[in-house]
Protein backbone atom coordinates (compact mmCIF):
# COMPACT_ATOMS: atom_id res chain seq x y z
CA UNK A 1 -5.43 7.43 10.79
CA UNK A 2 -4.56 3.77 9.97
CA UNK A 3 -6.94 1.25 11.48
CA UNK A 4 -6.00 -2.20 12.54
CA UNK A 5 -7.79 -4.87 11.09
CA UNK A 6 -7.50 -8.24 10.76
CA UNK A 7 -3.99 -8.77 11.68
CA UNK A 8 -3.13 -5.64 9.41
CA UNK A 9 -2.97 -1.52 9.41
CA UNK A 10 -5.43 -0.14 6.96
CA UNK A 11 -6.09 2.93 5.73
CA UNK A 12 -7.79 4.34 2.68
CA UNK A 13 -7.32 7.09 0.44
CA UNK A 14 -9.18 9.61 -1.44
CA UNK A 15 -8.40 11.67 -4.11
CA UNK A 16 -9.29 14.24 -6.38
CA UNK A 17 -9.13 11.74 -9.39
CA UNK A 18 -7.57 8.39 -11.22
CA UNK A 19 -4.47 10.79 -11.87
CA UNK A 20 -3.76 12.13 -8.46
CA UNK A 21 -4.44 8.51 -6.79
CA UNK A 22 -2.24 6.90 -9.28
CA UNK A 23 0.44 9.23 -8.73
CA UNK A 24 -0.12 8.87 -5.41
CA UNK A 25 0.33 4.67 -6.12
CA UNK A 26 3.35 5.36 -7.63
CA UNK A 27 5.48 7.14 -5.34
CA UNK A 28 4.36 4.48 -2.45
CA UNK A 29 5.66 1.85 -4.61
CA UNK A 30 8.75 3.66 -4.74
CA UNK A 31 9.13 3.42 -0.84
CA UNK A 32 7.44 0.26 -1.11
CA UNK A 33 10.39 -1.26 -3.39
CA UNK A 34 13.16 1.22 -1.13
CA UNK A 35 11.99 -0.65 1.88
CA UNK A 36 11.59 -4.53 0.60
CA UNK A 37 7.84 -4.31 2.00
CA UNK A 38 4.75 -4.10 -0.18
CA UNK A 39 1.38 -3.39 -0.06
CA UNK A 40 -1.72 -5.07 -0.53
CA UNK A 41 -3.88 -2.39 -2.35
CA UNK A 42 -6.76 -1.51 -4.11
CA UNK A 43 -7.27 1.30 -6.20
CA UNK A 44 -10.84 2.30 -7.82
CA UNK A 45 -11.06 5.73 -9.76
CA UNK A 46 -9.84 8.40 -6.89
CA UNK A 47 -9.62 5.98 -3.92
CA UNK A 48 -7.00 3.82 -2.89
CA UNK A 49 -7.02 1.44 0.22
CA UNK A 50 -3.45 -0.10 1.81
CA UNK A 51 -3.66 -3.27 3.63
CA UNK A 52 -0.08 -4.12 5.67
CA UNK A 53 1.14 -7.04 7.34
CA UNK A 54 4.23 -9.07 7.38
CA UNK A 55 3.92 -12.08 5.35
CA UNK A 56 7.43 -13.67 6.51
CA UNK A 57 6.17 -13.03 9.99
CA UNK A 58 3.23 -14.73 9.38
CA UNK A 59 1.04 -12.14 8.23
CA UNK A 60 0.86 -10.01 11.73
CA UNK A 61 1.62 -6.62 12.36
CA UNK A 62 5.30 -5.47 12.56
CA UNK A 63 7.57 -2.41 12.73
CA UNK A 64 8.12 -2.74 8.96
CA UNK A 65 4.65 -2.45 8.96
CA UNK A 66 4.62 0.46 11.13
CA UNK A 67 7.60 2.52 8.92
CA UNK A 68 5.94 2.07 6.11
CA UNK A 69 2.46 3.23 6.94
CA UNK A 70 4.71 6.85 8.39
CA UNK A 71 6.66 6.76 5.24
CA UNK A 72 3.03 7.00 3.27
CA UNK A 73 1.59 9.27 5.51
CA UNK A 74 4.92 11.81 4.99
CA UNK A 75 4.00 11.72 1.35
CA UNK A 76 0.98 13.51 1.42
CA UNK A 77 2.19 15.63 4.49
């Protein structure tokens, strides 16, 4: 479930290990790059954390926001 936090959505990750989270990094930044909207993350052996706002909305919550947290959440559905 992604929590909002400080003017974001956040939601972390765990994994089995550094493989499966950075595959897991990479097909995110795939949608990420499809979608012209980008994470802030963290990633630290099997966990990864994902921070969104909008930036050019003055770092708030928006629907991009929104579609991109469902379009990570269908990845590892």
């Amino acid at each position: 479930m992604w929590q909002e936090k400080n003017n974001a959505l956040y939601k972390k990750f765990a994994f089995a290990d550094f493989s499966e989270a950075f595959a897991f990094m990479t097909r995110v930044a795939l949608l990420a790059e499809k979608m012209n909207h980008h994470p802030l993350w963290t990633n630290v052996w099997n966990t990864v954390e994902i921070t969104l706002n909008t930036h050019d909305a003055g770092d708030i919550i928006t629907e991009k926001d929104h579609k991109l947290a469902n379009a990570i959440d269908k990845l590892l559905a």
